[in-house]
Protein backbone atom coordinates (compact mmCIF):
# COMPACT_ATOMS: atom_id res chain seq x y z
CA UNK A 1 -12.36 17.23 6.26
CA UNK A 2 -15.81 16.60 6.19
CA UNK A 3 -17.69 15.03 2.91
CA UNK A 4 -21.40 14.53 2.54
CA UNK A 5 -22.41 10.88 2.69
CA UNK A 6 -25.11 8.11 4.04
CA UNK A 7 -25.13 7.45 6.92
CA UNK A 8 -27.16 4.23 8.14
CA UNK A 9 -28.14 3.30 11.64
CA UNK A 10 -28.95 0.01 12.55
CA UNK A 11 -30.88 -1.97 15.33
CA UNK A 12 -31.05 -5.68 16.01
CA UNK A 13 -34.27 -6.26 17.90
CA UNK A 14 -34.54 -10.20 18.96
CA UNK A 15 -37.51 -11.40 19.98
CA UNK A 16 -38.52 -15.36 21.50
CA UNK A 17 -39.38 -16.26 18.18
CA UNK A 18 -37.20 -13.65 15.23
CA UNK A 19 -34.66 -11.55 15.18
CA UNK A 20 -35.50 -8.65 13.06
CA UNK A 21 -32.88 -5.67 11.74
CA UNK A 22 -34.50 -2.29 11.22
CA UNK A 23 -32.04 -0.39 8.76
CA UNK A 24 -32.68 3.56 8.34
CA UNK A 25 -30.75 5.31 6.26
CA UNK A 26 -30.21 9.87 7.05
CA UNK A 27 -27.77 12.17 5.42
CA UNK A 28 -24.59 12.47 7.69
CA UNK A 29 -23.52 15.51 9.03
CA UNK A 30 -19.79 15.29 8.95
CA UNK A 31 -17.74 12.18 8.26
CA UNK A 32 -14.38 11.71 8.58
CA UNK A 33 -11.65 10.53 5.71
CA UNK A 34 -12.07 7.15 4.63
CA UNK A 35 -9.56 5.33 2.58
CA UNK A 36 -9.34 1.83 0.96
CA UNK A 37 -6.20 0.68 0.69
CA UNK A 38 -4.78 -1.84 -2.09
CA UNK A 39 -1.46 -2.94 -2.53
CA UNK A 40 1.68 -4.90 -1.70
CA UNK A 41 4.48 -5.38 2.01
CA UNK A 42 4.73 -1.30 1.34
CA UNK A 43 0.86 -0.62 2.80
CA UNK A 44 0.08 -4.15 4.10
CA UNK A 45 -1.63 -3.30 7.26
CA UNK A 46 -1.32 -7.05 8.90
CA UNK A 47 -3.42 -9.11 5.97
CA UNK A 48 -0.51 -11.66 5.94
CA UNK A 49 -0.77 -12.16 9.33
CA UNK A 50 -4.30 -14.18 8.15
CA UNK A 51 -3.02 -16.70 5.37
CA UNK A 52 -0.07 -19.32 5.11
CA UNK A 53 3.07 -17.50 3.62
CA UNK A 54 6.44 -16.74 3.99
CA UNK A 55 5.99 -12.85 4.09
CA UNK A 56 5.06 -11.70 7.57
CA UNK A 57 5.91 -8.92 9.75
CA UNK A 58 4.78 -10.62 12.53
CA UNK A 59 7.43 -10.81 14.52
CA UNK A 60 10.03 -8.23 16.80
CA UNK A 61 11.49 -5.92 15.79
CA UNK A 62 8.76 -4.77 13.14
CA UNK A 63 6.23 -2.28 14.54
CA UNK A 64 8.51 -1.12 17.03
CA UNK A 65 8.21 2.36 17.01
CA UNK A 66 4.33 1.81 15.99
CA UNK A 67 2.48 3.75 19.16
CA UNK A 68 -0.91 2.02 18.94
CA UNK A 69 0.33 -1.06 19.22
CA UNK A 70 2.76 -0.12 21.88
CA UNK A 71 5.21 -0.91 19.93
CA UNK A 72 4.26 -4.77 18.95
CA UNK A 73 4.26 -6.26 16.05
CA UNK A 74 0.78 -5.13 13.92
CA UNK A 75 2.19 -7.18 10.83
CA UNK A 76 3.55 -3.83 9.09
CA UNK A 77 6.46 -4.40 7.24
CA UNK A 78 8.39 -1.48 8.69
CA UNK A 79 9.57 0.19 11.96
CA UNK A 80 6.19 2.40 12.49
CA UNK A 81 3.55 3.90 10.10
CA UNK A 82 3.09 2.92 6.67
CA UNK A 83 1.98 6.23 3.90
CA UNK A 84 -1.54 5.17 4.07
CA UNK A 85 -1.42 5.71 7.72
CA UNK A 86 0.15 9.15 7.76
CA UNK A 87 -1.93 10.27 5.32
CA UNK A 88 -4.95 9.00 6.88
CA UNK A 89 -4.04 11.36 9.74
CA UNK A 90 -3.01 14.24 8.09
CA UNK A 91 -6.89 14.24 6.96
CA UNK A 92 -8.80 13.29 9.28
CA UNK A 93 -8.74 9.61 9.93
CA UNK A 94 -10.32 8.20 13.32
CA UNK A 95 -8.28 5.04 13.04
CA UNK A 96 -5.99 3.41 10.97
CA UNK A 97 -7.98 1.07 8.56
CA UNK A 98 -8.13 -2.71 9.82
CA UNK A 99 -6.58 -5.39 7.34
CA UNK A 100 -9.33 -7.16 5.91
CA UNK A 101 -8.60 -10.26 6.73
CA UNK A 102 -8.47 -9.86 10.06
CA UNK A 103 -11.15 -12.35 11.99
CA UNK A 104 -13.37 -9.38 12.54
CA UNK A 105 -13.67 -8.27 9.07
CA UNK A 106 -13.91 -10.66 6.68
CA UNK A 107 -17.19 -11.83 7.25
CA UNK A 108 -19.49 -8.14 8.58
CA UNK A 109 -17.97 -4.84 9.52
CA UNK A 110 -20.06 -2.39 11.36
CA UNK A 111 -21.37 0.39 9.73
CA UNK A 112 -19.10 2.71 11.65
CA UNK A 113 -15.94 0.36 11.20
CA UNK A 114 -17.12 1.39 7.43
CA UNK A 115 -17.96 5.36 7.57
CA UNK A 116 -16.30 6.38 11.21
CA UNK A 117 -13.32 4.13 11.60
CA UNK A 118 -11.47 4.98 8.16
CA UNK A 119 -12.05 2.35 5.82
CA UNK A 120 -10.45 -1.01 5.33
CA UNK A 121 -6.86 -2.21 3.84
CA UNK A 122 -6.83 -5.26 1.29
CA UNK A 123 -2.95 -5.12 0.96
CA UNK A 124 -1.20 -8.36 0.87
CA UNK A 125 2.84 -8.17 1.30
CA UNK A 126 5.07 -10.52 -1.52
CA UNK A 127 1.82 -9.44 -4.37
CA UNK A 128 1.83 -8.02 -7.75
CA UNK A 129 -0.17 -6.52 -10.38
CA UNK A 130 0.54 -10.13 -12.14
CA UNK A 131 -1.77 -13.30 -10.62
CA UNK A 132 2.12 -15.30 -10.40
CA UNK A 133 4.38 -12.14 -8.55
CA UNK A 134 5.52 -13.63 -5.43
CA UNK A 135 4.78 -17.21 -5.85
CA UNK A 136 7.76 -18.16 -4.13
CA UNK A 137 6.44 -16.56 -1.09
CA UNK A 138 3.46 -19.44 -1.32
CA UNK A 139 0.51 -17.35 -0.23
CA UNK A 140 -0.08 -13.73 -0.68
CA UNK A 141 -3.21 -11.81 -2.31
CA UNK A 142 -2.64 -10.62 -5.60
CA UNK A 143 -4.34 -7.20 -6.99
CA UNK A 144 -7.30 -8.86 -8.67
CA UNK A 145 -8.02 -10.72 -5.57
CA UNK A 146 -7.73 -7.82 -3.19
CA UNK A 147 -10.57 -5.97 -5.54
CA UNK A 148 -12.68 -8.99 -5.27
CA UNK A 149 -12.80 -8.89 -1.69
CA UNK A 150 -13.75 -4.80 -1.76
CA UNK A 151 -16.67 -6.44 -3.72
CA UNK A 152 -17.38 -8.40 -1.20
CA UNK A 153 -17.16 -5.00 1.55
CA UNK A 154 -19.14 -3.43 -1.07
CA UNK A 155 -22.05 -5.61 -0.87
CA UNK A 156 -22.09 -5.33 2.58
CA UNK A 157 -22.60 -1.98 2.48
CA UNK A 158 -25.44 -2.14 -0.09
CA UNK A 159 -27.36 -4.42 2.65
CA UNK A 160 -26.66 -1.64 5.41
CA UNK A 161 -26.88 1.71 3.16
CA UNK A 162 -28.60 0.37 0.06
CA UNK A 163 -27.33 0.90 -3.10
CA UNK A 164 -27.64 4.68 -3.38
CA UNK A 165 -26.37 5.07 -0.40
CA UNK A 166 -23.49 3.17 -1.30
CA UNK A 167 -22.86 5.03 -4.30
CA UNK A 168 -23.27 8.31 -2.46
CA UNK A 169 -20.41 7.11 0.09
CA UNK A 170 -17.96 5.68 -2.36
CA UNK A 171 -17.93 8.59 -3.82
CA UNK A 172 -16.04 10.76 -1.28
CA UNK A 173 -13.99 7.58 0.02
CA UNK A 174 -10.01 7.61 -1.14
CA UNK A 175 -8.75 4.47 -3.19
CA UNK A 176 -4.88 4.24 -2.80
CA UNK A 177 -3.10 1.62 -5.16
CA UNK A 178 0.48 0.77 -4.11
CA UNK A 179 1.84 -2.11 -6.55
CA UNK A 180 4.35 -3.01 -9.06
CA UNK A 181 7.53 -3.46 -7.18
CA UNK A 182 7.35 -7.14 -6.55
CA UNK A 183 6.20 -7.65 -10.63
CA UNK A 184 9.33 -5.93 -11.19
CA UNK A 185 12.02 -7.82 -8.57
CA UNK A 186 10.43 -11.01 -9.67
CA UNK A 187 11.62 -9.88 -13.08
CA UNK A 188 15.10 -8.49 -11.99
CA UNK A 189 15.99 -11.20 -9.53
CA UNK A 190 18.50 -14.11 -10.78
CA UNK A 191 16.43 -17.59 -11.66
CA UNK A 192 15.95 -19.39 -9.38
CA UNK A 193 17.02 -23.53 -10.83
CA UNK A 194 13.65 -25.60 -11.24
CA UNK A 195 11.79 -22.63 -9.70
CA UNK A 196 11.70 -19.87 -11.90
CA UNK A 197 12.23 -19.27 -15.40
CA UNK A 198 15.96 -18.43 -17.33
CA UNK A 199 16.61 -15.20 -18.03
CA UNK A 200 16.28 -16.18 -21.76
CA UNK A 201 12.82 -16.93 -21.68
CA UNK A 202 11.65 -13.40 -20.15
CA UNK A 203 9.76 -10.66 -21.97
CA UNK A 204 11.63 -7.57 -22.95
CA UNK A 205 11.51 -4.93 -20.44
CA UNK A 206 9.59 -2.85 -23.13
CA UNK A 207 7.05 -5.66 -22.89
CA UNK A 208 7.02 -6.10 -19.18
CA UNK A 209 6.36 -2.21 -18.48
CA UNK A 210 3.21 -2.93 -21.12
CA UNK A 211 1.92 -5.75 -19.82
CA UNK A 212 2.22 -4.45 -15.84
CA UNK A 213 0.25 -0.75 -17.24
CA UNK A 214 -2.61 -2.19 -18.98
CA UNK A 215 -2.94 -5.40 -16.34
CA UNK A 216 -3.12 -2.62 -13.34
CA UNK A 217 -5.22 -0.24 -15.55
CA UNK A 218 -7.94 -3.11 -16.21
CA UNK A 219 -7.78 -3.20 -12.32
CA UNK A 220 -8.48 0.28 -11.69
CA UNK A 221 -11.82 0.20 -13.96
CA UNK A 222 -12.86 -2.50 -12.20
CA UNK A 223 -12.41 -0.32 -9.30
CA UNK A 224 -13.89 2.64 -10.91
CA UNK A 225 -16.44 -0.04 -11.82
CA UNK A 226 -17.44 -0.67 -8.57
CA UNK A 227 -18.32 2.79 -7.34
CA UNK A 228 -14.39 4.23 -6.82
CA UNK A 229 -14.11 7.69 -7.84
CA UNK A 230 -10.93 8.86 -6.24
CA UNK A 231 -7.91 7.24 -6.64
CA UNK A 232 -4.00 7.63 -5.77
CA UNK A 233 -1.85 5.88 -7.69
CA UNK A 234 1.67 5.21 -6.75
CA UNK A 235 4.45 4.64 -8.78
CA UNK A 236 7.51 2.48 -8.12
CA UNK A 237 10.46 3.24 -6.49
CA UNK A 238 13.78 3.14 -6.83
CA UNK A 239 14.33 -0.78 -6.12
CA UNK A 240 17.46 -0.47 -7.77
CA UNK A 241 18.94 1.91 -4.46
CA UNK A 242 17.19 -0.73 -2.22
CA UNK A 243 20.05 -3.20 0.12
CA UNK A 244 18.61 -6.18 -2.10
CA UNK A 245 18.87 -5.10 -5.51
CA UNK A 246 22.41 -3.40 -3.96
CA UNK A 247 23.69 -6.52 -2.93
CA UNK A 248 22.39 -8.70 -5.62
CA UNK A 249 24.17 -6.65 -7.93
CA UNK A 250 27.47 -6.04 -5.95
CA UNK A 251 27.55 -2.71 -5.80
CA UNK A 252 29.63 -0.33 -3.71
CA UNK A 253 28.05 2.08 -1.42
CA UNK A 254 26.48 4.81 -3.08
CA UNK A 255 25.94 3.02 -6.19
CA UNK A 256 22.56 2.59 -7.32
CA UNK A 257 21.77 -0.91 -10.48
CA UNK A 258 20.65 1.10 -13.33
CA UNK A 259 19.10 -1.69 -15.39
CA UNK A 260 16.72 -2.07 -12.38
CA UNK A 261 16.52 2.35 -12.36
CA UNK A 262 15.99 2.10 -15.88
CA UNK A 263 13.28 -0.10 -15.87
CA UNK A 264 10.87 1.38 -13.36
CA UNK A 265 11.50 4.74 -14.90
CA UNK A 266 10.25 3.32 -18.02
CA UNK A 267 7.38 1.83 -16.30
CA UNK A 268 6.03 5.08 -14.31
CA UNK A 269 6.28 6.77 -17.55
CA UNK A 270 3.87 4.71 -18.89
CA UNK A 271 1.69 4.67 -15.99
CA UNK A 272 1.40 8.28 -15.67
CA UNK A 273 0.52 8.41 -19.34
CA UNK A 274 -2.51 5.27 -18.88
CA UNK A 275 -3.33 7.84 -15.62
CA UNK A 276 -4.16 10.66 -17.91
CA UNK A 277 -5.66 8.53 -20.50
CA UNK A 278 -8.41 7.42 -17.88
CA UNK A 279 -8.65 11.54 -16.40
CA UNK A 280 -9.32 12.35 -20.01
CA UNK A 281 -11.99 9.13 -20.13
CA UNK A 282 -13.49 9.14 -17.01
CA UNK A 283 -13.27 12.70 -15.79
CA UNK A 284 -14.38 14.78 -14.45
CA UNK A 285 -16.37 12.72 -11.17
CA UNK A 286 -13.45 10.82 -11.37
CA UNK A 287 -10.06 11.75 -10.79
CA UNK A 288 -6.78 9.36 -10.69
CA UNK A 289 -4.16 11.05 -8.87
CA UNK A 290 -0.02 9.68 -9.99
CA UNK A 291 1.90 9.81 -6.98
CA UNK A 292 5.40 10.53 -7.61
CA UNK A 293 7.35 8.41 -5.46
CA UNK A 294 10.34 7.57 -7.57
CA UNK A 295 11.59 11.43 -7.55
CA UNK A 296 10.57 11.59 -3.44
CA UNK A 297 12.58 8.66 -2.82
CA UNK A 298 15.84 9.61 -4.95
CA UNK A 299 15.80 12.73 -3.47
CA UNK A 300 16.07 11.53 -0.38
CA UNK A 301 18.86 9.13 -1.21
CA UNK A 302 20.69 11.66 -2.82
CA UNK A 303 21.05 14.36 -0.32
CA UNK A 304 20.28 12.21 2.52
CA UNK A 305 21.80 14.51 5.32
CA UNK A 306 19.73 17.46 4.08
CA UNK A 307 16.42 15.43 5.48
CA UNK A 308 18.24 14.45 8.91
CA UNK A 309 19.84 10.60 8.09
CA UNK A 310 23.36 9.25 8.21
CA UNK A 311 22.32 6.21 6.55
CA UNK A 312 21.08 5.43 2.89
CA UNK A 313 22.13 2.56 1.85
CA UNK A 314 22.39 0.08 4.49
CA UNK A 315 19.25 -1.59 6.21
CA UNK A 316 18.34 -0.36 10.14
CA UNK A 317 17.45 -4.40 10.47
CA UNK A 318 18.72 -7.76 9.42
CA UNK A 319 21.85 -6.28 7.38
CA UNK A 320 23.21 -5.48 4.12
CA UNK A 321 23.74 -9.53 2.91
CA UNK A 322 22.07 -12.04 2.53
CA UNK A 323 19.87 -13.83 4.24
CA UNK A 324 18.43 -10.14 4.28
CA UNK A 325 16.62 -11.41 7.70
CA UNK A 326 15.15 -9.02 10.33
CA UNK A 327 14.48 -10.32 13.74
CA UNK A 328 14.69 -10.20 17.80
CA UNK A 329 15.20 -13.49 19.36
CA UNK A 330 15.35 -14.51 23.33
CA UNK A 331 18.75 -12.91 23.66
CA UNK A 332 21.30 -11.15 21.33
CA UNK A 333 22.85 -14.31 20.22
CA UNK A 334 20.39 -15.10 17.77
CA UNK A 335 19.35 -11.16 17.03
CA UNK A 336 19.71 -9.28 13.89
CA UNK A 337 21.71 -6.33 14.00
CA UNK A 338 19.39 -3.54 14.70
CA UNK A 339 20.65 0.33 14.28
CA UNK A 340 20.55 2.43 17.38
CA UNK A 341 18.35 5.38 15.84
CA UNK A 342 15.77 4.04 13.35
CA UNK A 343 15.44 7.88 12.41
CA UNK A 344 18.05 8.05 11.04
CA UNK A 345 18.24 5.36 8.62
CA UNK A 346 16.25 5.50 5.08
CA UNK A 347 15.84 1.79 5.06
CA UNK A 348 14.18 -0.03 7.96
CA UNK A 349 14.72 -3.76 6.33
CA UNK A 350 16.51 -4.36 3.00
CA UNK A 351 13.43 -3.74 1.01
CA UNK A 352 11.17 -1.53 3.19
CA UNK A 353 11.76 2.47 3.99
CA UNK A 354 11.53 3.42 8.04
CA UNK A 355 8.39 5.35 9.21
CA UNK A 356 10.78 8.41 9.03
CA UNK A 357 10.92 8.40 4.98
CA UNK A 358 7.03 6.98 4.89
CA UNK A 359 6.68 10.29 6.57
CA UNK A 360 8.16 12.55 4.09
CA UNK A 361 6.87 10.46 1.40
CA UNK A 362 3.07 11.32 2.87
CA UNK A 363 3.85 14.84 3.54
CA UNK A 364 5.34 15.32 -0.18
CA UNK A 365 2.07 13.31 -1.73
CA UNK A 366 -0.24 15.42 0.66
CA UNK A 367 0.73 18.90 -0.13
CA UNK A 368 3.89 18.86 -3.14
CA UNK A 369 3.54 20.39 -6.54
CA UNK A 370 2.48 18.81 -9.55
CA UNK A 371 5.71 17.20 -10.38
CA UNK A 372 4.69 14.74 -7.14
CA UNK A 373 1.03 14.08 -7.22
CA UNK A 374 -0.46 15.27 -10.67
CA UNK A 375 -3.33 16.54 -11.54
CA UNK A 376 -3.35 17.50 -8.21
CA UNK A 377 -2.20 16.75 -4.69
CA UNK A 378 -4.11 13.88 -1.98
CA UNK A 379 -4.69 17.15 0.38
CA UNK A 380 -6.18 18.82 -3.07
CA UNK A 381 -8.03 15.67 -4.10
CA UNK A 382 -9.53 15.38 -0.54
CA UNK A 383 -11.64 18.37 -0.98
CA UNK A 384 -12.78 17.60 -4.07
């Protein structure tokens, strides 16, 4: 799809004695989709790869099926593709946008890395919505600090485009925001002794879902303050189908923990609702899209066969108990157990879908009704 933007051209000339940058800034002709991408392991596009924690992807068997990479590990916490990468292109996408903090990136990015290649992704596996989700990972990048590094990107594009320019470009650029599901394992998980608080001193889950919607809705008008005017919006899944939450909670297969269900339901209810408030606010050059992942996801589970698996409740890699660990060693001996046909397994790890579900989860978003992207669908929101 193409979308009317500025485009800027530069030249370094160097001299003996300067080095001089002539900037000129035209209208473009026809650009292709470009997305930034914010979020937690479910989009991280190989950020953690770039700071000292205990949530990587870095190693075999993740990425495995992931053709550009030829199948190494990119630092995706799945088998192949994430949703911001099948989405990407469905519409148009030249590449699949770079993690930020990648050595190339985090200081300049060319303008057609910015306006050509796709974007950038700030996503940051083991974050939340909340500055202390995933602590006991050590380091991740939470959702405030992923924003404050578009702000950085942003600047840089001010210095190659200008501001207008900017503005103009933003403008047609697609902000996806996939977070909340560590906020809400951190609150569902058992304490942890001298690490984490008792389960006596937590917030109601009334409270929690509160606290998560406005915290993330401050974030998106900081976004919105920044020049985003498109946004997707996911909501959580259904953690409490997920081999983790299963296992944590001892249940048999086909049995889903419905104080975990509960919960998120609770919480997408209210972030639909804070979705519409800001439509109703900041409409109509803005638009915040609610994508409807809960109801994808359970569908899936629940009539798995229909959408070709034989597997929905055990991981393709690392098991269904604890330690949870997916890995390839040297040799077998010191291997997880890794499922023959990754297509036909919903989960890839026990907390991460394969490529195969991100796929109909993209498809769904892209082109389903209003009861799984609302106001309208990406596909819809692409063209506007």
């Amino acid at each position: 799809m193409c979308m009317l933007n500025a485009y800027s051209l530069f030249t370094i000339f160097t001299t003996t004695t300067t080095t001089l940058l002539s900037l000129h800034v035209y209208p473009s002709t026809c650009v292709s989709f470009t997305s930034f991408v914010f979020g937690d392991s479910l989009v991280d596009a190989g950020n953690n790869d770039y700071i000292f924690t205990l949530s990587k992807a870095d190693s075999p068997p993740y990425g495995i099926d992931f053709a550009p990479s030829a199948g190494k590990p990119t630092g995706r916490f799945t088998n192949g593709r994430t949703i911001p990468d099948i989405i990407g292109q469905n519409l148009g996408a030249k590449s699949f946008p770079p993690p930020y903090l990648a050595p190339t990136n985090t200081t300049t990015t060319t303008t057609d890395d910015l306006i050509l290649g796709g974007g950038l992704n700030y996503a940051s596996g083991a974050s939340g919505i909340l500055e202390e989700t995933g602590s006991l990972f050590i380091g991740r990048v939470p959702l405030r600090e992923q924003i404050n590094y578009f702000e950085r990107s942003r600047s840089y594009m001010v210095r190659l485009m200008g501001e207008n320019g900017t503005k103009e470009f933003l403008k047609g650029a697609m902000f996806s925001v996939t977070i909340g599901s560590n906020d809400v394992l951190n609150y569902l998980q058992p304490p942890i002794p001298f690490l984490s608080r008792e389960d006596k001193d937590k917030v109601s889950p009334t409270l929690l879902q509160h606290f998560l919607v406005s915290n993330l809705t401050l974030h998106l008008k900081q976004l919105h303050k920044l020049g985003a005017r498109k946004f997707v919006v996911a909501g959580v899944g259904p953690l409490g189908c997920i081999p983790f939450v299963r296992a944590l909670s001892l249940l048999p297969e086909g049995r889903c923990s419905f104080r975990a269900n509960k919960l998120i339901q609770g919480y997408n209810k209210r972030l639909r609702e804070a979705l519409h408030r800001l439509n109703q606010e900041m409409g109509p050059e803005a638009i915040f899209v609610y994508a409807n992942s809960y109801d994808i996801v359970m569908a899936i589970i629940r009539n798995y066969p229909h959408y070709g698996f034989e597997n929905a409740y055990d991981p393709c890699c690392g098991g269904s108990f604890p330690p949870f660990i997916c890995f390839r060693g040297s040799n077998a001996e010191i291997s997880s157990f890794l499922c023959a046909d990754r297509s036909k397994y919903v989960f890839w790890d026990a907390y991460h879908p394969t490529e195969a579900v991100n796929i109909i989860i993209a498809e769904t978003l892209l082109d389903g009704d209003g009861s799984m992207s609302t106001p309208v669908n990406i596909r819809e929101l692409q063209t506007l």
